[in-house]
N, C-alpha and C. Protein backbone atom coordinates (compact mmCIF):
# COMPACT_ATOMS: atom_id res chain seq x y z
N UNK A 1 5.66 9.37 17.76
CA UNK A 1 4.69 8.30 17.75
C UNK A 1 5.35 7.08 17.10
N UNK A 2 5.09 6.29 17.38
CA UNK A 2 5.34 4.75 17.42
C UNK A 2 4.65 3.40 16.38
N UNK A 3 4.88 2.98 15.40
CA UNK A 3 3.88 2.18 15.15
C UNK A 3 3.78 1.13 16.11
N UNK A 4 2.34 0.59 16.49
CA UNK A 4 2.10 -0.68 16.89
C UNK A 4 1.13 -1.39 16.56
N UNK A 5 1.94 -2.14 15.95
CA UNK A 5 1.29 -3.07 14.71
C UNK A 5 1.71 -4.67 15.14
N UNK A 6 0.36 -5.78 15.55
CA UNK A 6 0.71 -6.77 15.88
C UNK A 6 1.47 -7.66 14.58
N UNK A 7 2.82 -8.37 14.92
CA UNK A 7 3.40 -9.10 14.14
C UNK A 7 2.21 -10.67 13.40
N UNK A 8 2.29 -10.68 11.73
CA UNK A 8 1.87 -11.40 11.42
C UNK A 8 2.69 -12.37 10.63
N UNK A 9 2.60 -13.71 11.67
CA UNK A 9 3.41 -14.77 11.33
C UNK A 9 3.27 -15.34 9.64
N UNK A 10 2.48 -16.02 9.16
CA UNK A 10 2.11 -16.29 7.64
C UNK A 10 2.31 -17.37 7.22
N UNK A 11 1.98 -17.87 8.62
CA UNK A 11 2.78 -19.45 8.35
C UNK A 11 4.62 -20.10 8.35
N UNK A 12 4.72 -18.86 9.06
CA UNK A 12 6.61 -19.10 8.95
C UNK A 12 6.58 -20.41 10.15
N UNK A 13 7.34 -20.74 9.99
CA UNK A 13 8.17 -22.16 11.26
C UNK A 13 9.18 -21.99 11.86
N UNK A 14 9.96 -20.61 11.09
CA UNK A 14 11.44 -19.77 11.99
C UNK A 14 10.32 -18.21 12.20
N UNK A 15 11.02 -18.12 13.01
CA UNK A 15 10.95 -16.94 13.81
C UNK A 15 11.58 -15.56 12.40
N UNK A 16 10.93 -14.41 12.09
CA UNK A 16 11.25 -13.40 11.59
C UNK A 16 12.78 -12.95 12.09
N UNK A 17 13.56 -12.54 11.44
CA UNK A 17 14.95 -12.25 11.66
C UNK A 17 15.27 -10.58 11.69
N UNK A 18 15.73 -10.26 12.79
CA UNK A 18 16.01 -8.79 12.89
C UNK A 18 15.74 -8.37 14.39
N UNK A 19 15.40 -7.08 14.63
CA UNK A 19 14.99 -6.73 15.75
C UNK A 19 13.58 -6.88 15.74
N UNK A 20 12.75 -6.93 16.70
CA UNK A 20 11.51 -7.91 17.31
C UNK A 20 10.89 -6.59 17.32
N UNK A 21 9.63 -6.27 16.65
CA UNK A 21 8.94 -4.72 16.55
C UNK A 21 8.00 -4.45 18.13
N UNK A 22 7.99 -3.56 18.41
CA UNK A 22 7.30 -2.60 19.66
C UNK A 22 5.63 -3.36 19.50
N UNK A 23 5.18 -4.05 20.16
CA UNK A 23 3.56 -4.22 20.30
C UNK A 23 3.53 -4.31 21.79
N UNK A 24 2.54 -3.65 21.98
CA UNK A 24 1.79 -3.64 23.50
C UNK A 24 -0.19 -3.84 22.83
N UNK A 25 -0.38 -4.78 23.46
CA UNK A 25 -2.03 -4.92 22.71
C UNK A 25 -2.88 -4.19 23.38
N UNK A 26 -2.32 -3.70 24.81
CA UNK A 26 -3.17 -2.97 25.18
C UNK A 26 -3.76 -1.50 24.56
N UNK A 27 -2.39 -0.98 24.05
CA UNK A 27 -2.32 0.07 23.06
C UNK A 27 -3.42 -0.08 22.33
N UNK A 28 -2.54 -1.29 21.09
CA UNK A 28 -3.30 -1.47 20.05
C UNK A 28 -5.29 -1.42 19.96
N UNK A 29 -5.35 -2.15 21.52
CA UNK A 29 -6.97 -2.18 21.59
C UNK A 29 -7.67 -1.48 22.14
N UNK A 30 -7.09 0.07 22.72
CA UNK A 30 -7.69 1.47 22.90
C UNK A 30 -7.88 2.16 21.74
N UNK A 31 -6.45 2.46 21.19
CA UNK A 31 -6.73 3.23 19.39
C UNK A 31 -7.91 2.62 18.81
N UNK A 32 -7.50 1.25 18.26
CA UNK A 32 -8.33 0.41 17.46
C UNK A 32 -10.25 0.72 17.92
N UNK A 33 -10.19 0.84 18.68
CA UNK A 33 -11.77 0.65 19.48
C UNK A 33 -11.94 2.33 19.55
N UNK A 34 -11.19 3.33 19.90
CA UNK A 34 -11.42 4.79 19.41
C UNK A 34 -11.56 5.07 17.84
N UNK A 35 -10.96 4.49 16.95
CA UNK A 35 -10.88 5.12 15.28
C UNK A 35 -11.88 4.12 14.95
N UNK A 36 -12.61 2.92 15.22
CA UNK A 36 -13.88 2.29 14.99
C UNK A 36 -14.96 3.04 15.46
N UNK A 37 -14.61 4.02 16.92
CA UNK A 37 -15.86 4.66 17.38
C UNK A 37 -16.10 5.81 16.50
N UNK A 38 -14.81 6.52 15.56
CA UNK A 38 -15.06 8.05 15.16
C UNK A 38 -15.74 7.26 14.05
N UNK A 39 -15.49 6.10 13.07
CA UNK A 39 -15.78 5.83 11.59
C UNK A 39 -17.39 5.56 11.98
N UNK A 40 -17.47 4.95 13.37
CA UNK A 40 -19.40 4.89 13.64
C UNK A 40 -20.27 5.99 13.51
N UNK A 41 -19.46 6.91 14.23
CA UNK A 41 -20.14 8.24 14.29
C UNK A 41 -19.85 8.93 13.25
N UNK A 42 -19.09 9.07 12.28
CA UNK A 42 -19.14 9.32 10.86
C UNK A 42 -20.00 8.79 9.83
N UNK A 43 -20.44 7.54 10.05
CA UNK A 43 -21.44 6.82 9.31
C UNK A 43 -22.69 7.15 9.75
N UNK A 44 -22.91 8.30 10.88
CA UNK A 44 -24.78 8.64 10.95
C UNK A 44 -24.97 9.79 9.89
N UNK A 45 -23.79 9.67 9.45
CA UNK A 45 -24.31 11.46 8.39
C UNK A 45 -24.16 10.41 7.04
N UNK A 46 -25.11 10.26 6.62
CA UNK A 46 -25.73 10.09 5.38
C UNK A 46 -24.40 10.49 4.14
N UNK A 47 -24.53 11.64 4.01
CA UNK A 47 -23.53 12.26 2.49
C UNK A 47 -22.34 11.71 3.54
N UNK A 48 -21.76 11.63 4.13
CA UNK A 48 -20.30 11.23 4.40
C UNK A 48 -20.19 9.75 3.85
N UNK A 49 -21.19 8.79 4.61
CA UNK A 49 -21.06 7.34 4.24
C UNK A 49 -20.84 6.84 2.51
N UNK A 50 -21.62 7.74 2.03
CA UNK A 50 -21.83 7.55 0.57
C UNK A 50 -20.93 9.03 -0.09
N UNK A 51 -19.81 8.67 -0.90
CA UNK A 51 -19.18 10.34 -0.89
C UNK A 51 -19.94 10.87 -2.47
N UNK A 52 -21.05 11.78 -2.15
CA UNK A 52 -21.03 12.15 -3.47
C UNK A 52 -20.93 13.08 -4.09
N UNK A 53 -19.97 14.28 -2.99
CA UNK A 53 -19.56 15.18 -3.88
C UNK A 53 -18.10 14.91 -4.66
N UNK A 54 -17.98 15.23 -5.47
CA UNK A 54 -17.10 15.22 -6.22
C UNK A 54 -15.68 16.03 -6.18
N UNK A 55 -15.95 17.33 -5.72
CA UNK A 55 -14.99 18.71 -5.30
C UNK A 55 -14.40 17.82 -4.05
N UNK A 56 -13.03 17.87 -3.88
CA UNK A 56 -12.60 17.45 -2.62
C UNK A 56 -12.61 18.28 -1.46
N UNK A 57 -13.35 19.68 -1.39
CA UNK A 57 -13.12 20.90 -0.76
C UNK A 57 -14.22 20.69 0.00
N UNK A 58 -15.11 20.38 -1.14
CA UNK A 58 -16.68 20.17 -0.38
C UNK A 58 -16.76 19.16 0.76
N UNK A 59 -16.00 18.11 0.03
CA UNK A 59 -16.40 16.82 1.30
C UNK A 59 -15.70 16.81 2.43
N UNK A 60 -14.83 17.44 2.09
CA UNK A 60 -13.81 18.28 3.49
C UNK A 60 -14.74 18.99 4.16
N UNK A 61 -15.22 19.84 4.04
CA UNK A 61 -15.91 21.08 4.69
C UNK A 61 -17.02 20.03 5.00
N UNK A 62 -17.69 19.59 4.40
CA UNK A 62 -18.90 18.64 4.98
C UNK A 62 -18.49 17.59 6.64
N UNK A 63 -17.28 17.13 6.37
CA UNK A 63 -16.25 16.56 7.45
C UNK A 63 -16.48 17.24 8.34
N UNK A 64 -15.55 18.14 8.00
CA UNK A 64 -15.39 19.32 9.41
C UNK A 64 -16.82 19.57 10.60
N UNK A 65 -17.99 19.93 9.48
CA UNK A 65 -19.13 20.59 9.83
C UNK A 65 -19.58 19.12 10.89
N UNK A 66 -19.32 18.08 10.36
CA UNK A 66 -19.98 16.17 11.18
C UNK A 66 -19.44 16.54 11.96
N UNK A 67 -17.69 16.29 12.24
CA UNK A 67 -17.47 16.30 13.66
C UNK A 67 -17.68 17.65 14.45
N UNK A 68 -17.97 18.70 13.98
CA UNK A 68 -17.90 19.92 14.91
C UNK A 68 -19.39 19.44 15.57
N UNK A 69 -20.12 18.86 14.74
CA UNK A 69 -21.47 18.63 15.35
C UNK A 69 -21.27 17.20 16.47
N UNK A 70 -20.29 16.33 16.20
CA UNK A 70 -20.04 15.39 16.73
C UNK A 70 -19.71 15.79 17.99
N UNK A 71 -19.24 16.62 18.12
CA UNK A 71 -18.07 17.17 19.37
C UNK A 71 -19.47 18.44 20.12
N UNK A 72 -20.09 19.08 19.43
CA UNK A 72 -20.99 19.79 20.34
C UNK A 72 -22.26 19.24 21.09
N UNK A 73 -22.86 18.19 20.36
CA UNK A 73 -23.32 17.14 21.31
C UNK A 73 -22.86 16.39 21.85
N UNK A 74 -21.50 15.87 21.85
CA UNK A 74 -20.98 15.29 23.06
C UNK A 74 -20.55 16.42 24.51
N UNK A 75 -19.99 17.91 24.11
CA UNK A 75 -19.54 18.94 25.33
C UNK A 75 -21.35 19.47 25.41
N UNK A 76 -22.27 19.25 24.60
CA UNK A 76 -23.70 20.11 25.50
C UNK A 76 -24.46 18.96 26.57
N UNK A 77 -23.76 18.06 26.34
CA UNK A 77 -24.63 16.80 26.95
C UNK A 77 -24.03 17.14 28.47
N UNK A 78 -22.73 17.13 28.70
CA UNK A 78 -22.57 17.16 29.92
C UNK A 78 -22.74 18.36 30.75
């Protein structure tokens, strides 16, 4: 895997020096628009949005249990 990460100028007036990094935006704006869709659907479960267990085991296992539920209403729907 590849990073693709759009180059950020910062106000330069020369051009960055080196080899010119890998961006395709089309990439960038499938991922980007998939890992915004999982953090949406992570934010309908209540205890995920707000973390308040404390045990890192727990909020793991709480994870797991969202998307397994995430993923069985998306495969019972069809």
């Amino acid at each position: 895997m590849r990073p693709n990460i759009p180059e950020n100028p910062r106000g330069r007036k020369a051009p960055k020096r080196g080899r010119r990094r890998h961006f395709d935006a089309a990439i960038f704006a499938e991922r980007f628009s998939t890992i915004e869709r999982v953090f949406a659907w992570e934010d309908t479960f209540r205890r995920l949005l707000l973390r308040f267990e404390r045990i890192s085991a727990v909020h793991y296992a709480l994870k797991t249990l969202a998307y397994t539920m995430i993923n069985l209403r998306h495969y019972c729907r069809s």
